[in-house]
PDBML (XML) file of the C-alpha atoms, coordinates in Angstrom:
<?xml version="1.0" encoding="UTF-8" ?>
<PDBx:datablock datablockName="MODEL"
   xmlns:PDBx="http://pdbml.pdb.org/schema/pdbx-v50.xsd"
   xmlns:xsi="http://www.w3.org/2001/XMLSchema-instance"
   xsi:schemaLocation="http://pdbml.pdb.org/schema/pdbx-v50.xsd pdbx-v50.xsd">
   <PDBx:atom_siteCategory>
      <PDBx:atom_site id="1">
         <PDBx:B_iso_or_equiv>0.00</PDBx:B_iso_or_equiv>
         <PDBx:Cartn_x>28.365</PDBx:Cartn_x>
         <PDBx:Cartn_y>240.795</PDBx:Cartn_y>
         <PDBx:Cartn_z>139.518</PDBx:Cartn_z>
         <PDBx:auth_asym_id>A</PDBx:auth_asym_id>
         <PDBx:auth_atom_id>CA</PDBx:auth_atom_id>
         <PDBx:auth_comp_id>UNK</PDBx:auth_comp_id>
         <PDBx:auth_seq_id>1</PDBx:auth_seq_id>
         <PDBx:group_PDB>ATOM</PDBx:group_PDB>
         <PDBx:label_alt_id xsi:nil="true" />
         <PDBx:label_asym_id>A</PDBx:label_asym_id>
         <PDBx:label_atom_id>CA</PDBx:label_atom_id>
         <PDBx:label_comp_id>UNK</PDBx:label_comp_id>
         <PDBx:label_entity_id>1</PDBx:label_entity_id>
         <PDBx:label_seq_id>1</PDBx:label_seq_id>
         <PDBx:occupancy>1.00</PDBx:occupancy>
         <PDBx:pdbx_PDB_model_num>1</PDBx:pdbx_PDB_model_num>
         <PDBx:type_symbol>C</PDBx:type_symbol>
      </PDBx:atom_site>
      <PDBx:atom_site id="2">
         <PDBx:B_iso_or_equiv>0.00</PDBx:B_iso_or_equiv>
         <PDBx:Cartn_x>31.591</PDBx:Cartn_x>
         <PDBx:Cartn_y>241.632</PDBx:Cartn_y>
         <PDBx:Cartn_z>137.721</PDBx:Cartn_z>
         <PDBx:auth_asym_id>A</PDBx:auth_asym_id>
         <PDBx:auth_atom_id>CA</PDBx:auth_atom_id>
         <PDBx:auth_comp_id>UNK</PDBx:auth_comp_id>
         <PDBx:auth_seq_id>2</PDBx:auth_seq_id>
         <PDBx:group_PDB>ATOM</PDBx:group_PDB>
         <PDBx:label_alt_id xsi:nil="true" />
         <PDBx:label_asym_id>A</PDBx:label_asym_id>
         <PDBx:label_atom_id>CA</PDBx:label_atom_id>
         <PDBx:label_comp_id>UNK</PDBx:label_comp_id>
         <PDBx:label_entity_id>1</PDBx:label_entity_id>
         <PDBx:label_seq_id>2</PDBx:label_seq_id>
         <PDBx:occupancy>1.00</PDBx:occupancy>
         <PDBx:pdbx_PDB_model_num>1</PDBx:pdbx_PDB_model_num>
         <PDBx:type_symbol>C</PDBx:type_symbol>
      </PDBx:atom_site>
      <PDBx:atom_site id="3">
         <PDBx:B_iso_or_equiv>0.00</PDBx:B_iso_or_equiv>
         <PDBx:Cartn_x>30.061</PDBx:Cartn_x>
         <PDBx:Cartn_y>244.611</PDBx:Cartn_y>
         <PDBx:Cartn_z>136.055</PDBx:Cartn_z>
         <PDBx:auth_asym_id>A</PDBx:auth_asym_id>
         <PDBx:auth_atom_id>CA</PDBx:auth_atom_id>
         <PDBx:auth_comp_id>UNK</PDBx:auth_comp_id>
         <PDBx:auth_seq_id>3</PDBx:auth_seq_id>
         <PDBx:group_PDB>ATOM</PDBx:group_PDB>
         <PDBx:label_alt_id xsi:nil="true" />
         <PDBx:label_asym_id>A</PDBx:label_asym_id>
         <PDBx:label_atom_id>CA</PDBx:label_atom_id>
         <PDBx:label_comp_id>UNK</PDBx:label_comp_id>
         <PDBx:label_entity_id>1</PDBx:label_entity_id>
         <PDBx:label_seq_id>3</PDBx:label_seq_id>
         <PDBx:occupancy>1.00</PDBx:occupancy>
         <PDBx:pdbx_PDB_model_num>1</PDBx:pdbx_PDB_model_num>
         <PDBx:type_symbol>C</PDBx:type_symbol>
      </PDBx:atom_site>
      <PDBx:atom_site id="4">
         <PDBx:B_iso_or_equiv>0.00</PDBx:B_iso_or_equiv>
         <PDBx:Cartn_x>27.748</PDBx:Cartn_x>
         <PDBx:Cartn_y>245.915</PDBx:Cartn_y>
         <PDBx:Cartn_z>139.228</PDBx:Cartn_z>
         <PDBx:auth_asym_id>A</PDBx:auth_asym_id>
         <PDBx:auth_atom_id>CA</PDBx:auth_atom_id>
         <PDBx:auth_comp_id>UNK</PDBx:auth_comp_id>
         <PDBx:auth_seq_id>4</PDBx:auth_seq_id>
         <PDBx:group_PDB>ATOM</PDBx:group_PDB>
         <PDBx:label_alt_id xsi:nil="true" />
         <PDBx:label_asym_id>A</PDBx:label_asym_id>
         <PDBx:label_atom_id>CA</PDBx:label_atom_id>
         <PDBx:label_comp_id>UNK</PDBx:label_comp_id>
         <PDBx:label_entity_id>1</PDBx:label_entity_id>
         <PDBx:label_seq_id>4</PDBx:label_seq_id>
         <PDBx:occupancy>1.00</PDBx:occupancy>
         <PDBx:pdbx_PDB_model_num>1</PDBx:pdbx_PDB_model_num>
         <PDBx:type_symbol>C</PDBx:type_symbol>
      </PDBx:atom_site>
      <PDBx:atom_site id="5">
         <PDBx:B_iso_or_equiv>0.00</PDBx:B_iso_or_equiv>
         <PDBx:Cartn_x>28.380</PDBx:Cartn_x>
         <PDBx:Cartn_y>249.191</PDBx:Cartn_y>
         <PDBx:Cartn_z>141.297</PDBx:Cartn_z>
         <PDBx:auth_asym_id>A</PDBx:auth_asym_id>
         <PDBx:auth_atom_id>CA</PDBx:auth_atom_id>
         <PDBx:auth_comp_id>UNK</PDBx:auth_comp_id>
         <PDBx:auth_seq_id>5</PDBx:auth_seq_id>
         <PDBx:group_PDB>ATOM</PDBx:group_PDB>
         <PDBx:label_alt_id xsi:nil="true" />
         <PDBx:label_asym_id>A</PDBx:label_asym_id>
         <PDBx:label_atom_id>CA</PDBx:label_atom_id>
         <PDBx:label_comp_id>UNK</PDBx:label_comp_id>
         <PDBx:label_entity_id>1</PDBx:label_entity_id>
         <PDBx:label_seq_id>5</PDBx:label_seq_id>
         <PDBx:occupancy>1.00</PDBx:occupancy>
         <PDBx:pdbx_PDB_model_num>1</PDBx:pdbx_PDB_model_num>
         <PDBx:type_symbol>C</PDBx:type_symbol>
      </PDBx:atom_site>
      <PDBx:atom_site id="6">
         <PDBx:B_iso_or_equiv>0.00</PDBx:B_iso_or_equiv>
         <PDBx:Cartn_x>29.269</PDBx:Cartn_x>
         <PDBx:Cartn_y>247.640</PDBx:Cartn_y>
         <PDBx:Cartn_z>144.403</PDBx:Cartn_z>
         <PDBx:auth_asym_id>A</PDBx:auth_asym_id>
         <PDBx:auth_atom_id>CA</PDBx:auth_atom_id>
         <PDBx:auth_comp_id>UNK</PDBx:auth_comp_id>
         <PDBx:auth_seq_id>6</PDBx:auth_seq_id>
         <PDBx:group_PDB>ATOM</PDBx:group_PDB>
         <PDBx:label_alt_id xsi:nil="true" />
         <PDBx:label_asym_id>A</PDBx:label_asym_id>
         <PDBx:label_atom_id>CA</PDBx:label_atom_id>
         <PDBx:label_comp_id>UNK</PDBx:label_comp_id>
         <PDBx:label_entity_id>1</PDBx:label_entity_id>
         <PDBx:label_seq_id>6</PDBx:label_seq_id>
         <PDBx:occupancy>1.00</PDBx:occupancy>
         <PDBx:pdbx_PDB_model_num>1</PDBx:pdbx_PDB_model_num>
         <PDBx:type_symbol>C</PDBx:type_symbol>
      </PDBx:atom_site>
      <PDBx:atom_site id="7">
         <PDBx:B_iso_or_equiv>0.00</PDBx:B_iso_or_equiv>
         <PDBx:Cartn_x>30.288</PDBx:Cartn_x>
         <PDBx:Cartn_y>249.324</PDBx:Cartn_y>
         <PDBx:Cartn_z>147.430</PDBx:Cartn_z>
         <PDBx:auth_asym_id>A</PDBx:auth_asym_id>
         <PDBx:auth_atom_id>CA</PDBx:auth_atom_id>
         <PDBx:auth_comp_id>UNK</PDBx:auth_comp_id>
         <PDBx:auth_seq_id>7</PDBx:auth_seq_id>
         <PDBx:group_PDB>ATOM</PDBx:group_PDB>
         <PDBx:label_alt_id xsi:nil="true" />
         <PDBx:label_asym_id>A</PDBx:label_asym_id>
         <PDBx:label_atom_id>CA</PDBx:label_atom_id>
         <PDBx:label_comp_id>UNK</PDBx:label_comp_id>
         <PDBx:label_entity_id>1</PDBx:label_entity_id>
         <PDBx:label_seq_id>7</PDBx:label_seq_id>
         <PDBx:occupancy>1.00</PDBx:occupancy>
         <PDBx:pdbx_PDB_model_num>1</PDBx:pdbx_PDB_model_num>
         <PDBx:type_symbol>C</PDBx:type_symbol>
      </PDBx:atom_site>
      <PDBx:atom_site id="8">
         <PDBx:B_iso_or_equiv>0.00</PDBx:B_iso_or_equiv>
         <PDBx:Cartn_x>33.829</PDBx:Cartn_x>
         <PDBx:Cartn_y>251.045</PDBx:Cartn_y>
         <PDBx:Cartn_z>147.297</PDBx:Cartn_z>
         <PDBx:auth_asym_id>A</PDBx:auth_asym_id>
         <PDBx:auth_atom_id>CA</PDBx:auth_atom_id>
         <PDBx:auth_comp_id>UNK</PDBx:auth_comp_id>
         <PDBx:auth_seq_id>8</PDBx:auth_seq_id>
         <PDBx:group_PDB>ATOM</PDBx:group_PDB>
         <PDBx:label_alt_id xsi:nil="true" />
         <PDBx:label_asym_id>A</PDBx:label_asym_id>
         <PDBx:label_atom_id>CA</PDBx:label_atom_id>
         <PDBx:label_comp_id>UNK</PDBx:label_comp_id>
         <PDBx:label_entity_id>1</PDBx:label_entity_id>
         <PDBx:label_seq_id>8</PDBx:label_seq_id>
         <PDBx:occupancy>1.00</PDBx:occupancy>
         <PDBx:pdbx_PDB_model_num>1</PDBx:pdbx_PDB_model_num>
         <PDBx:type_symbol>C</PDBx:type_symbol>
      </PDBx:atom_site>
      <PDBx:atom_site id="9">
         <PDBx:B_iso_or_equiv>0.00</PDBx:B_iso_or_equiv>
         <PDBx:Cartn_x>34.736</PDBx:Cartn_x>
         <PDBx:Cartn_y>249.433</PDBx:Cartn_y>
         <PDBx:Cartn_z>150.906</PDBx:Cartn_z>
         <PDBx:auth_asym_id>A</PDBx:auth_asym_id>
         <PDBx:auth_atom_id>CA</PDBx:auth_atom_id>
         <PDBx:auth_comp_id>UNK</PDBx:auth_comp_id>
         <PDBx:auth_seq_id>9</PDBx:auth_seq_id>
         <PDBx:group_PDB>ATOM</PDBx:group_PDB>
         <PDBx:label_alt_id xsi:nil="true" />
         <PDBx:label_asym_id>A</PDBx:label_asym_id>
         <PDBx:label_atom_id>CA</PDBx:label_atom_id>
         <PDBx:label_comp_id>UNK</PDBx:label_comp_id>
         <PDBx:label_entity_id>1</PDBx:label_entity_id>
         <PDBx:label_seq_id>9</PDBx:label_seq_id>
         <PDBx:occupancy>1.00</PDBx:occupancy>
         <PDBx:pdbx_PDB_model_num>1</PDBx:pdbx_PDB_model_num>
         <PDBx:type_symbol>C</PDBx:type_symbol>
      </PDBx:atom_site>
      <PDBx:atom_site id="10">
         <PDBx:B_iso_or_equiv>0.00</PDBx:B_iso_or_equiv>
         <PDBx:Cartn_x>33.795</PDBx:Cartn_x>
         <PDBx:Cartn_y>246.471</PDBx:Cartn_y>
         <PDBx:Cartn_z>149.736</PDBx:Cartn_z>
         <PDBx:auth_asym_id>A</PDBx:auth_asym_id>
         <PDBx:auth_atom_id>CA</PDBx:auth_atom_id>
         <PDBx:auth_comp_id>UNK</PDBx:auth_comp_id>
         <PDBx:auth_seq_id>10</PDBx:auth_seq_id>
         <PDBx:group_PDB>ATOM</PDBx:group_PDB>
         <PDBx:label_alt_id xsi:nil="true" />
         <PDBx:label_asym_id>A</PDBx:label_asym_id>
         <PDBx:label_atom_id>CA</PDBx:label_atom_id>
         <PDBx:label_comp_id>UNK</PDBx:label_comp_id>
         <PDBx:label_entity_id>1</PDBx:label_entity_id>
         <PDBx:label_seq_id>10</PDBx:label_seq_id>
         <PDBx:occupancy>1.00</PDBx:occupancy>
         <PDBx:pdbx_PDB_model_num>1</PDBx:pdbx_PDB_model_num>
         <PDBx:type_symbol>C</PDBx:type_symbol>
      </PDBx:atom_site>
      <PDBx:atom_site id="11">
         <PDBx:B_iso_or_equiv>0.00</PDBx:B_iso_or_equiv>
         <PDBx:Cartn_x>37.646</PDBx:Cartn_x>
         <PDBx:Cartn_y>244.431</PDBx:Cartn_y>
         <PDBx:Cartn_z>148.830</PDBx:Cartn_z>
         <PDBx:auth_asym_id>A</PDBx:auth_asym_id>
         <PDBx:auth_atom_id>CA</PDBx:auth_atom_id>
         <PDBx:auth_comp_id>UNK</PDBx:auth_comp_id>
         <PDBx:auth_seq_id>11</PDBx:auth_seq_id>
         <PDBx:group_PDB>ATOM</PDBx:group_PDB>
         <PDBx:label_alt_id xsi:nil="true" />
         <PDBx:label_asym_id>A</PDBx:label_asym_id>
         <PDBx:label_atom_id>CA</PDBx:label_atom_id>
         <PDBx:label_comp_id>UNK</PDBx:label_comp_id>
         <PDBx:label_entity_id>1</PDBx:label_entity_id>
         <PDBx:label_seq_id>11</PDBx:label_seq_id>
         <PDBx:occupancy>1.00</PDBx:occupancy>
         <PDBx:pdbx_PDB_model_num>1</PDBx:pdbx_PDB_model_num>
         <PDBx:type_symbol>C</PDBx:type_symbol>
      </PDBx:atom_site>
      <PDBx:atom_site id="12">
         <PDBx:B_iso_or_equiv>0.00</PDBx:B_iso_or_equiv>
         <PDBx:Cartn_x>36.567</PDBx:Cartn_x>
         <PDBx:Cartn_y>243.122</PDBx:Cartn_y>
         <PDBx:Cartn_z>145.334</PDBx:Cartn_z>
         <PDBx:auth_asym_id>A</PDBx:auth_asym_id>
         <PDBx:auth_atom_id>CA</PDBx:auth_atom_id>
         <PDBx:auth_comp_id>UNK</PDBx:auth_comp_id>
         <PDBx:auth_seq_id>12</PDBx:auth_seq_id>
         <PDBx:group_PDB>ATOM</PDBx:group_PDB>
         <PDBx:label_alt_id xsi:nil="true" />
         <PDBx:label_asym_id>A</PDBx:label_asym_id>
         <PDBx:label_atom_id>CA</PDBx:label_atom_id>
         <PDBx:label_comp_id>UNK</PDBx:label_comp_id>
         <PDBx:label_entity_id>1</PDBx:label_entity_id>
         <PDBx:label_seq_id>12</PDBx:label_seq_id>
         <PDBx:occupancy>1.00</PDBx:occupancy>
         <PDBx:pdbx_PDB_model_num>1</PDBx:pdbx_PDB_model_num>
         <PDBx:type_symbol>C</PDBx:type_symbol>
      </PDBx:atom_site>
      <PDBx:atom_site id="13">
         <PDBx:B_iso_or_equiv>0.00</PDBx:B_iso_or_equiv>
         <PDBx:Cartn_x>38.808</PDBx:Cartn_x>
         <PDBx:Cartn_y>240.897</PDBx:Cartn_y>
         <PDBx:Cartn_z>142.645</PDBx:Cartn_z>
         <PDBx:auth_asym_id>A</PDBx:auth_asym_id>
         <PDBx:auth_atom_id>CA</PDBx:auth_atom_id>
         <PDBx:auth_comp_id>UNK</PDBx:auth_comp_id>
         <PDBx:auth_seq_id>13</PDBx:auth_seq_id>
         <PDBx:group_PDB>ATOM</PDBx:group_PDB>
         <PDBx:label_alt_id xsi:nil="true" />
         <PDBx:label_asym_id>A</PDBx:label_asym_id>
         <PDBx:label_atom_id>CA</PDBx:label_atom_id>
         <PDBx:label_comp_id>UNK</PDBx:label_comp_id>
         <PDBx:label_entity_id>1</PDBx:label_entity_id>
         <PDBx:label_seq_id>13</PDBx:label_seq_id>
         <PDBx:occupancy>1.00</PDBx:occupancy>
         <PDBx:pdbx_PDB_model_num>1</PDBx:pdbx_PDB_model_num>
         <PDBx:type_symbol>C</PDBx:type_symbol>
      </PDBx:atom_site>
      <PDBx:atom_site id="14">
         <PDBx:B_iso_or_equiv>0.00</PDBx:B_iso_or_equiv>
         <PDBx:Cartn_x>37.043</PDBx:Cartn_x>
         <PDBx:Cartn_y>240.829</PDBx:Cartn_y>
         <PDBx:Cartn_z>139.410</PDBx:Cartn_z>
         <PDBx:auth_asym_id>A</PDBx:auth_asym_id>
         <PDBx:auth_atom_id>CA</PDBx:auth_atom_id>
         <PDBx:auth_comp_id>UNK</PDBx:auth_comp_id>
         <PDBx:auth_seq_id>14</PDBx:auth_seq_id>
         <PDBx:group_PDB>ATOM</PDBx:group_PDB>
         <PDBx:label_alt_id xsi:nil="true" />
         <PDBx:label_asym_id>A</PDBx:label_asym_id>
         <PDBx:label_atom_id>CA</PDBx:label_atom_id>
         <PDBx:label_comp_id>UNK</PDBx:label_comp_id>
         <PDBx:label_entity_id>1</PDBx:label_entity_id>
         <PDBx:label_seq_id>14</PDBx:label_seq_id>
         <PDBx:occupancy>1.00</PDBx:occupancy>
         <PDBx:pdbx_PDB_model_num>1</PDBx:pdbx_PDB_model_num>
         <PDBx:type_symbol>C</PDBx:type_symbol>
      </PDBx:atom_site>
      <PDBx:atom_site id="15">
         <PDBx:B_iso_or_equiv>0.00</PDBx:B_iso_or_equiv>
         <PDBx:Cartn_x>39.053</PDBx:Cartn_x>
         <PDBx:Cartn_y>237.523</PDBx:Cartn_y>
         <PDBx:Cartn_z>138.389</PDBx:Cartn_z>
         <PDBx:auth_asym_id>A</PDBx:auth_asym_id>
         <PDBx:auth_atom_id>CA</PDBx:auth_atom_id>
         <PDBx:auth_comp_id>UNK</PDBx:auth_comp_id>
         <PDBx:auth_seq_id>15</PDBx:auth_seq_id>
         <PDBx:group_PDB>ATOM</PDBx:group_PDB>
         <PDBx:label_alt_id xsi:nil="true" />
         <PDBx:label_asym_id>A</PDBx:label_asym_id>
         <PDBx:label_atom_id>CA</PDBx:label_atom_id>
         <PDBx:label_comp_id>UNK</PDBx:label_comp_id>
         <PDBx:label_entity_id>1</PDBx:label_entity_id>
         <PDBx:label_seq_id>15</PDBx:label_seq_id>
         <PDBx:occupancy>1.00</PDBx:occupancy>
         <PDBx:pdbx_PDB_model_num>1</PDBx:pdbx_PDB_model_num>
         <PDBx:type_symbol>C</PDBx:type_symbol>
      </PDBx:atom_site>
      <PDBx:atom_site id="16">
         <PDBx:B_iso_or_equiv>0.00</PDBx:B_iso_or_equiv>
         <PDBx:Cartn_x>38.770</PDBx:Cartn_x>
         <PDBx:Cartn_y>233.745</PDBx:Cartn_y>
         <PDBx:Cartn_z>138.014</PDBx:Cartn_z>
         <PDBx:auth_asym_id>A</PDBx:auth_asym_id>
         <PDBx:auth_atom_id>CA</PDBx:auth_atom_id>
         <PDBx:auth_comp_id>UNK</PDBx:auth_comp_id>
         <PDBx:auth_seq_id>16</PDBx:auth_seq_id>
         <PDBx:group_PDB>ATOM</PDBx:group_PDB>
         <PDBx:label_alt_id xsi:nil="true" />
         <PDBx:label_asym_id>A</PDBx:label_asym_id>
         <PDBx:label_atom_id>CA</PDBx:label_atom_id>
         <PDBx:label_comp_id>UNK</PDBx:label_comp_id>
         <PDBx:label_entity_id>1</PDBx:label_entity_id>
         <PDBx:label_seq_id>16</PDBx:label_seq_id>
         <PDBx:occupancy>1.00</PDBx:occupancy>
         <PDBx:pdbx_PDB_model_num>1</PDBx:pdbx_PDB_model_num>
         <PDBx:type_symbol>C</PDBx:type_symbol>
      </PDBx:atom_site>
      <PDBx:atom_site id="17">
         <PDBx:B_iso_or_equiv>0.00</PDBx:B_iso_or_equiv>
         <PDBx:Cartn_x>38.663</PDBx:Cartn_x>
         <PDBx:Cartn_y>232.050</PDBx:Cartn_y>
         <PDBx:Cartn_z>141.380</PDBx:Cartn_z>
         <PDBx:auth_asym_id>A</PDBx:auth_asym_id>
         <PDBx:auth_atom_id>CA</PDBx:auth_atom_id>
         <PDBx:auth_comp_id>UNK</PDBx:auth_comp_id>
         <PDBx:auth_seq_id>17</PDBx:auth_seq_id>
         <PDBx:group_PDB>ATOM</PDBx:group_PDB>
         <PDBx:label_alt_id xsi:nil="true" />
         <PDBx:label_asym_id>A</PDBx:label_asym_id>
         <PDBx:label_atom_id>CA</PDBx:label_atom_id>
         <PDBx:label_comp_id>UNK</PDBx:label_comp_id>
         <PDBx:label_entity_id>1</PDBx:label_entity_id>
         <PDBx:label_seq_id>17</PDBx:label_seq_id>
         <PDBx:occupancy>1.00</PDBx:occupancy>
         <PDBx:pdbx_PDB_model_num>1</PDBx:pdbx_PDB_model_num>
         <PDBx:type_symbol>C</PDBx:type_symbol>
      </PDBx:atom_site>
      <PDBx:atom_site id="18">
         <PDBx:B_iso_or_equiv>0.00</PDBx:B_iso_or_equiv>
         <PDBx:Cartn_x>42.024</PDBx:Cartn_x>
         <PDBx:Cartn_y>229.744</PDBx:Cartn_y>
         <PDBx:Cartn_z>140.901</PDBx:Cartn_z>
         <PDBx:auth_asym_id>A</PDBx:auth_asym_id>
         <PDBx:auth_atom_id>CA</PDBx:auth_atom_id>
         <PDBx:auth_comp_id>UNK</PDBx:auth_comp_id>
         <PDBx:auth_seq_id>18</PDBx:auth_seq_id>
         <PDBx:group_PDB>ATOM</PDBx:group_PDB>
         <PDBx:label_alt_id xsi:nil="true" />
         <PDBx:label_asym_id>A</PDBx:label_asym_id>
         <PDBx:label_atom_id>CA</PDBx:label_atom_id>
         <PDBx:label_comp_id>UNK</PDBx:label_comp_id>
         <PDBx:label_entity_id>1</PDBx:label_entity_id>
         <PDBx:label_seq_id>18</PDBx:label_seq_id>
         <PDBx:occupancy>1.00</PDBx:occupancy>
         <PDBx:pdbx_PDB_model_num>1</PDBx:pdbx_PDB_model_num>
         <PDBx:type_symbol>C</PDBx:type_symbol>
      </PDBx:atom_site>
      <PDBx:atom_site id="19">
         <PDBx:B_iso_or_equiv>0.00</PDBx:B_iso_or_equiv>
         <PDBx:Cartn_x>44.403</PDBx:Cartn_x>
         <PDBx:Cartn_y>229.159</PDBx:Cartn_y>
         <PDBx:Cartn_z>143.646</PDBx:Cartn_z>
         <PDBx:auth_asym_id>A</PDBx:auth_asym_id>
         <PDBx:auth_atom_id>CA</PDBx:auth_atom_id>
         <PDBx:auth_comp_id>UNK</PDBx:auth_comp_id>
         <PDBx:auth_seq_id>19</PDBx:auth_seq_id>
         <PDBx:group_PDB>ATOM</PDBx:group_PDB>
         <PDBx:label_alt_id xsi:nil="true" />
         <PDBx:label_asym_id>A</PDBx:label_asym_id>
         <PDBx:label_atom_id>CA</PDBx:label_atom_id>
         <PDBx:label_comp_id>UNK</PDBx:label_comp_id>
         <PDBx:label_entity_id>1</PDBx:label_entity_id>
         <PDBx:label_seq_id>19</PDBx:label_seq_id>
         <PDBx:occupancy>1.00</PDBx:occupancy>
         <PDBx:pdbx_PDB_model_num>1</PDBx:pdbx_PDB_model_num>
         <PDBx:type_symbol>C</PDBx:type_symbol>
      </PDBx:atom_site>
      <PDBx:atom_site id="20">
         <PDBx:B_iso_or_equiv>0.00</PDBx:B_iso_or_equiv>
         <PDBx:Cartn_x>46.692</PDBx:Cartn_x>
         <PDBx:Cartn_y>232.540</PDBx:Cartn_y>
         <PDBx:Cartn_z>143.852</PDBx:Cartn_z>
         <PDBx:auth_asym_id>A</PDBx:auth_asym_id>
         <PDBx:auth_atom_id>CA</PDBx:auth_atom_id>
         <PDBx:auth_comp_id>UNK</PDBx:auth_comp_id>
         <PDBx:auth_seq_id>20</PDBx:auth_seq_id>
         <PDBx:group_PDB>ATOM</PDBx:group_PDB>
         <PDBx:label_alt_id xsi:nil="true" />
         <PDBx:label_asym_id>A</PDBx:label_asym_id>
         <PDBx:label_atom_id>CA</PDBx:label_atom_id>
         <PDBx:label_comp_id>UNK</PDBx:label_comp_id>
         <PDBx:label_entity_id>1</PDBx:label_entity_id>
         <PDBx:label_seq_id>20</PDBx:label_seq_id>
         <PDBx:occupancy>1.00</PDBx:occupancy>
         <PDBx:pdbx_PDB_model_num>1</PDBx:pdbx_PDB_model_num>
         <PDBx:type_symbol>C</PDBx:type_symbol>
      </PDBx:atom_site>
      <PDBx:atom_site id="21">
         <PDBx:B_iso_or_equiv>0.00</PDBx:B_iso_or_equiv>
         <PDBx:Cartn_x>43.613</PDBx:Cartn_x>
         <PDBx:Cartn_y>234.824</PDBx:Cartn_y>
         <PDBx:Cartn_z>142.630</PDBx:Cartn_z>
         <PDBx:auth_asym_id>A</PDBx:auth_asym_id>
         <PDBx:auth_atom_id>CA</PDBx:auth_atom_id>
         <PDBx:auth_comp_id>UNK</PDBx:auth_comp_id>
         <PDBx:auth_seq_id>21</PDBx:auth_seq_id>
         <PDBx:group_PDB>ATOM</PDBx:group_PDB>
         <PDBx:label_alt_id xsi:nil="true" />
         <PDBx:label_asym_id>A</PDBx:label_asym_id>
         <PDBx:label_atom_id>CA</PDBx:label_atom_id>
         <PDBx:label_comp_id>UNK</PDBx:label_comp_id>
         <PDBx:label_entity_id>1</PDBx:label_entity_id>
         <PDBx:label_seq_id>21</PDBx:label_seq_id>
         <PDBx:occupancy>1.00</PDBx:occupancy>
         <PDBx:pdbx_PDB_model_num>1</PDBx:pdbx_PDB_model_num>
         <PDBx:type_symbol>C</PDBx:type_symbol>
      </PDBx:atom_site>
      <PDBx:atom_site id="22">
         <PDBx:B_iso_or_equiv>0.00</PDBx:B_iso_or_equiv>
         <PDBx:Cartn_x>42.121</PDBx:Cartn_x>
         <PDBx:Cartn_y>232.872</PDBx:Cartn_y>
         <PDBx:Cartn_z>146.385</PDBx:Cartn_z>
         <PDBx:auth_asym_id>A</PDBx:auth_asym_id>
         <PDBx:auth_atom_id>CA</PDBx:auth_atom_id>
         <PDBx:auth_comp_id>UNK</PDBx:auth_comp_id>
         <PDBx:auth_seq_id>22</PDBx:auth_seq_id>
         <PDBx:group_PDB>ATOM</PDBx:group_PDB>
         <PDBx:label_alt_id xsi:nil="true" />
         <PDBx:label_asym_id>A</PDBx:label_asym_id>
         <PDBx:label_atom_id>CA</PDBx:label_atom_id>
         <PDBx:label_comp_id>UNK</PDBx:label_comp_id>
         <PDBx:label_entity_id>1</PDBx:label_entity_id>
         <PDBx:label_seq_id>22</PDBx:label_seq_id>
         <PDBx:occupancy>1.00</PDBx:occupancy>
         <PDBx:pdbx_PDB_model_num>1</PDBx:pdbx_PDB_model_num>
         <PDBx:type_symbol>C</PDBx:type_symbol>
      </PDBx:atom_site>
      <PDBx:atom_site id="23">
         <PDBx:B_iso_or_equiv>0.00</PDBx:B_iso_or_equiv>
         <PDBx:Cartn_x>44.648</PDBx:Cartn_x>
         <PDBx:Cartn_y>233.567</PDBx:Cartn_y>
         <PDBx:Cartn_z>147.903</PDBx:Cartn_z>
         <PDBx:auth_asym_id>A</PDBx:auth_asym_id>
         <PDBx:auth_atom_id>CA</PDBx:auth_atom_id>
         <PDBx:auth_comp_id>UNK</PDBx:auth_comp_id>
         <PDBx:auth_seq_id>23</PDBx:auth_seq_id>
         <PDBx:group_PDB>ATOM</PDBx:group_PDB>
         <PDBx:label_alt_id xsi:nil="true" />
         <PDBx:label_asym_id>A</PDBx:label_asym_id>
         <PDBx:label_atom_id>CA</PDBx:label_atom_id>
         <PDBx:label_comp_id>UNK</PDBx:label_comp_id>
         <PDBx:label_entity_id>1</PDBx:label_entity_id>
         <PDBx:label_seq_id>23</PDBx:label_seq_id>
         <PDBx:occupancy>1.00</PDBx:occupancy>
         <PDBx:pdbx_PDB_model_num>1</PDBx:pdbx_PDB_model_num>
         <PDBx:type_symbol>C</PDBx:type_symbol>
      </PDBx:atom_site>
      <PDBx:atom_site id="24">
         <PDBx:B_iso_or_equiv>0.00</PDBx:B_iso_or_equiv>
         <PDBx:Cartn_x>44.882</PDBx:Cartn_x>
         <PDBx:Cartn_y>237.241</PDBx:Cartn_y>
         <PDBx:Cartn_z>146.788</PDBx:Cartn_z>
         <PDBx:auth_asym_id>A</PDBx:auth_asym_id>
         <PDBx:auth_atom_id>CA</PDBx:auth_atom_id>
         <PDBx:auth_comp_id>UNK</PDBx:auth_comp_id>
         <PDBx:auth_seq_id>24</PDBx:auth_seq_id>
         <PDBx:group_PDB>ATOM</PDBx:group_PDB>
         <PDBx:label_alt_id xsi:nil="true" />
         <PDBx:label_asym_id>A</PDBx:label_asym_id>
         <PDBx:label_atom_id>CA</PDBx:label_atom_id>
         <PDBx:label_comp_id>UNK</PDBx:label_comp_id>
         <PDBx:label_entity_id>1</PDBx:label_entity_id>
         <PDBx:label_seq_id>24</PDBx:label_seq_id>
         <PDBx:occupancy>1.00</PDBx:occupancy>
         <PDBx:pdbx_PDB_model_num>1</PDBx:pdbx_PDB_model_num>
         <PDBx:type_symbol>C</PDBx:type_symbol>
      </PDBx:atom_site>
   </PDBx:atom_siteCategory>
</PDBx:datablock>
């Protein structure tokens, strides 16, 4: 999923899913 074309108005954080990247 991380490396996928996904749709530019899509909001996307390529990240791991701890608290501040959640709350990001």
């Amino acid at each position: 999923l991380a490396g996928a074309r996904l749709p530019a108005a899509w909001r996307v954080l390529r990240a791991v899913p701890d608290a501040d990247t959640l709350l990001e």
